[in-house]
N, C-alpha and C. Protein backbone atom coordinates (compact mmCIF):
# COMPACT_ATOMS: atom_id res chain seq x y z
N UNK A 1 168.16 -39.90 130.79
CA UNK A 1 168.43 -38.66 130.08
C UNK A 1 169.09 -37.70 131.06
N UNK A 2 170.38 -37.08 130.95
CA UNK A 2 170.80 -36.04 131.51
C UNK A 2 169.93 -34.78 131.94
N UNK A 3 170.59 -34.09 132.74
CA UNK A 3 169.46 -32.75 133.21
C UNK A 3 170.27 -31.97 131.62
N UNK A 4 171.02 -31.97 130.99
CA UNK A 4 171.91 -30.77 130.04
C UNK A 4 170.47 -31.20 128.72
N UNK A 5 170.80 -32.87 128.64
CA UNK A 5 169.37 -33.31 127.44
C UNK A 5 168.15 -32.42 127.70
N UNK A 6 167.90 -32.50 129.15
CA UNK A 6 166.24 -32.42 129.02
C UNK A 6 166.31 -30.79 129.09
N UNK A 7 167.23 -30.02 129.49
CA UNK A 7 166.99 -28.79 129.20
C UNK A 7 167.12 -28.19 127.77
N UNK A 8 167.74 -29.51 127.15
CA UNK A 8 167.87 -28.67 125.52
C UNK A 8 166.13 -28.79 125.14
N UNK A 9 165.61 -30.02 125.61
CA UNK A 9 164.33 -30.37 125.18
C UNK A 9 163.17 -29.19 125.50
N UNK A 10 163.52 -28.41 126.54
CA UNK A 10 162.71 -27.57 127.51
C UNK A 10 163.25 -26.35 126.70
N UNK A 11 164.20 -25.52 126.20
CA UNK A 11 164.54 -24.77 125.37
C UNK A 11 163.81 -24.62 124.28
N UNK A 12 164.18 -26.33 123.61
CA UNK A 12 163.60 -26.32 122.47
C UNK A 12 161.81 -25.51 122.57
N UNK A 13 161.11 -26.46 123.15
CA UNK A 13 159.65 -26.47 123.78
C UNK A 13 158.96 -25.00 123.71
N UNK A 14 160.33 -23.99 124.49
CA UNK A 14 159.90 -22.78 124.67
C UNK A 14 159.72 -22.26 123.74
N UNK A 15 161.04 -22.51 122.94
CA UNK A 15 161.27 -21.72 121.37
C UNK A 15 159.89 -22.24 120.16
N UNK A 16 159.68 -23.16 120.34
CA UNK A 16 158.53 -23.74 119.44
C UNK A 16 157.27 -23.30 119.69
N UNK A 17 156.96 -22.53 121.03
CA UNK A 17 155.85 -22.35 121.30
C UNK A 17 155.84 -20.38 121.31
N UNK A 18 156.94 -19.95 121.25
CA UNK A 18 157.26 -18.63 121.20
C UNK A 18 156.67 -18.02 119.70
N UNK A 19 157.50 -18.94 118.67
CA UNK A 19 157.13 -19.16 117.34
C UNK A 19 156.00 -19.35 117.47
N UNK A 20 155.13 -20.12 117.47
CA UNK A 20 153.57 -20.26 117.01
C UNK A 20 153.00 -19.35 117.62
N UNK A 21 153.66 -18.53 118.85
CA UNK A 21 152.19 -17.04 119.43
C UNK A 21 153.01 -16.13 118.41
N UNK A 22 154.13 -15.94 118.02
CA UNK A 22 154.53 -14.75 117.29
C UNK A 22 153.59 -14.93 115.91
N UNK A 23 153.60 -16.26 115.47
CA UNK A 23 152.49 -16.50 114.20
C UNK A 23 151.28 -15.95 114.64
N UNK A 24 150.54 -16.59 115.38
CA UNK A 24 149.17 -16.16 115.77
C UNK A 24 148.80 -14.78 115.87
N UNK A 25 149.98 -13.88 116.28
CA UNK A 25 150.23 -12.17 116.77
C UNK A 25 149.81 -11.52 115.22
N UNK A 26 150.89 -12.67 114.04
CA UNK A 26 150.64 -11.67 113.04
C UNK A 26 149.07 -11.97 112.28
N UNK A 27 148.70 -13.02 112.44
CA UNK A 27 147.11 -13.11 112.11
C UNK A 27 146.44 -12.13 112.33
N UNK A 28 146.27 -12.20 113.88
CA UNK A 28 145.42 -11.31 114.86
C UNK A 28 146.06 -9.29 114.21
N UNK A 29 146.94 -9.16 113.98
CA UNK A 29 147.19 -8.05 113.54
C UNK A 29 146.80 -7.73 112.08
N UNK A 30 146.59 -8.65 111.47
CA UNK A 30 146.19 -8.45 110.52
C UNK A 30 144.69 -8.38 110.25
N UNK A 31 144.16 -9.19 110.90
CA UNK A 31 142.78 -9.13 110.78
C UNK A 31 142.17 -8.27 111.97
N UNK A 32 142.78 -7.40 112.93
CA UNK A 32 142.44 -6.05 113.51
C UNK A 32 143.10 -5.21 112.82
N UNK A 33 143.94 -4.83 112.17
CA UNK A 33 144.58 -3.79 111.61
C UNK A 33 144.69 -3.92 109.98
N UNK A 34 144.41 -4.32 109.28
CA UNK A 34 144.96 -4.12 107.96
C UNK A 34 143.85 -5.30 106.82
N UNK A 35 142.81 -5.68 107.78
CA UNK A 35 142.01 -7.01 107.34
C UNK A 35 141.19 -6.41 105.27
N UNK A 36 141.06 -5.77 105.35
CA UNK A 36 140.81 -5.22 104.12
C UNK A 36 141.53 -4.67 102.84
N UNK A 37 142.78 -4.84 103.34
CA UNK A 37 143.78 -4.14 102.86
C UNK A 37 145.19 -5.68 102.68
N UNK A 38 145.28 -6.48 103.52
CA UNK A 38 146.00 -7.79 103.56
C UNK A 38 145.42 -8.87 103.67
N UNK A 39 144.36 -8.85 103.49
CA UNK A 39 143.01 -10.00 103.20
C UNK A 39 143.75 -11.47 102.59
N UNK A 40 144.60 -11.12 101.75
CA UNK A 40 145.02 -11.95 100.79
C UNK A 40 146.32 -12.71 101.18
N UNK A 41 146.73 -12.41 102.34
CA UNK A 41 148.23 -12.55 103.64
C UNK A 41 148.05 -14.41 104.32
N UNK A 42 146.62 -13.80 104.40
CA UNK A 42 146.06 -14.56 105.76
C UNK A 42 146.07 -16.10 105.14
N UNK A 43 145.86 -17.15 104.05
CA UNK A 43 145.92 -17.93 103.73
C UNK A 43 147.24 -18.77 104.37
N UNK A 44 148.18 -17.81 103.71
CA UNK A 44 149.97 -17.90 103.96
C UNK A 44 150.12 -18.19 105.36
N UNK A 45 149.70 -17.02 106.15
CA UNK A 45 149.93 -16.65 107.72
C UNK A 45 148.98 -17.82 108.54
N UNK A 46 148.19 -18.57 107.89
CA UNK A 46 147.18 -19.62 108.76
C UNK A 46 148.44 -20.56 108.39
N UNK A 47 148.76 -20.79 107.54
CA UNK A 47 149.56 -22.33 107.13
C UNK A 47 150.64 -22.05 108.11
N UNK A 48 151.36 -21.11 107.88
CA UNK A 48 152.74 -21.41 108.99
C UNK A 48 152.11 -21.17 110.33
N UNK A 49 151.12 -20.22 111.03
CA UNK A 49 150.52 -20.46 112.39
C UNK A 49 150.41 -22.19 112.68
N UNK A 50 149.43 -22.97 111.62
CA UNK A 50 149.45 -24.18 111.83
C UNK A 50 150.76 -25.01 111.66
N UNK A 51 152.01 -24.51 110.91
CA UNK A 51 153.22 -25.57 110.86
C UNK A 51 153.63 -24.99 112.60
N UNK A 52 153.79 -24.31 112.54
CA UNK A 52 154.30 -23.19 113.81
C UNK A 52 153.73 -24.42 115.03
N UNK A 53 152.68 -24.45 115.38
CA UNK A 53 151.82 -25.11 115.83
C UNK A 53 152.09 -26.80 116.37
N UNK A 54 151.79 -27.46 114.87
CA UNK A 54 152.69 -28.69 115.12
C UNK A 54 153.95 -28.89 115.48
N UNK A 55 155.12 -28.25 115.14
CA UNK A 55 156.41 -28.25 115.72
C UNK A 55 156.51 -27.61 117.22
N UNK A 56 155.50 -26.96 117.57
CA UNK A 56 155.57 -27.31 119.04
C UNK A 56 154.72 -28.44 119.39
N UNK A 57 153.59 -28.77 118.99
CA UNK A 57 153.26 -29.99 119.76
C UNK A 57 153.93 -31.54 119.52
N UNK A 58 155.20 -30.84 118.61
CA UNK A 58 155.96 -31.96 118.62
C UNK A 58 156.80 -32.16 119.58
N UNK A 59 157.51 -30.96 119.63
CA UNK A 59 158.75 -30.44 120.59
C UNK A 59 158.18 -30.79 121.87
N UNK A 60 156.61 -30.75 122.40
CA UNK A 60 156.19 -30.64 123.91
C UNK A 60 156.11 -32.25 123.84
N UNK A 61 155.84 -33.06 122.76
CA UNK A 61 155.63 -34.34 122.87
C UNK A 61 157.07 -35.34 123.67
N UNK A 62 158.29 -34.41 122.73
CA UNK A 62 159.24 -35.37 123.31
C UNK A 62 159.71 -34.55 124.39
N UNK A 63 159.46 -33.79 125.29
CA UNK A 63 160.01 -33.01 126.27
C UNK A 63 159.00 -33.77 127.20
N UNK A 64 158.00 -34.52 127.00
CA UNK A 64 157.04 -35.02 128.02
C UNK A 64 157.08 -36.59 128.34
N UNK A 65 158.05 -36.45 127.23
CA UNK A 65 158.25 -38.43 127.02
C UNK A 65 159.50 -38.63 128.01
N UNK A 66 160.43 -37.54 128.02
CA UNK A 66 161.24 -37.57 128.54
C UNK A 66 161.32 -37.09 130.23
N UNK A 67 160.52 -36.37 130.33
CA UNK A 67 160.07 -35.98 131.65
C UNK A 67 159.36 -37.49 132.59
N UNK A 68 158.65 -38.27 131.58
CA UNK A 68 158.17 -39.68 132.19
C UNK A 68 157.05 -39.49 132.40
């Protein structure tokens, strides 16, 4: 694998894992700030935290396969 491959892989990795704390941020904001009031958010906001989630531990899977 090229160093240009494995840095797209390492990009990718970052970006996938950036996404799932920005998910997690809006949980956590919601259930400190607005938990009584957006109660009804949080169902929605768990499912994509968890898609969020898997697409990085996908992204870290092949960035690690490739690393060796």
């Amino acid at each position: 694998m090229s160093d240009e491959e494995l840095k797209k892989l390492q990009k990718e990795a970052r970006k996938a894992k950036r996404i799932a704390t920005e998910c997690a941020s809006q949980v956590h904001d919601v259930v400190e700030d607005s938990l009584w009031t957006e109660y009804e958010s949080l169902p929605a906001l768990a499912q994509k935290t968890v898609d969020a989630c898997l697409a990085w531990k996908e992204a870290q899977a092949k960035l690690e396969a490739a690393e060796g």
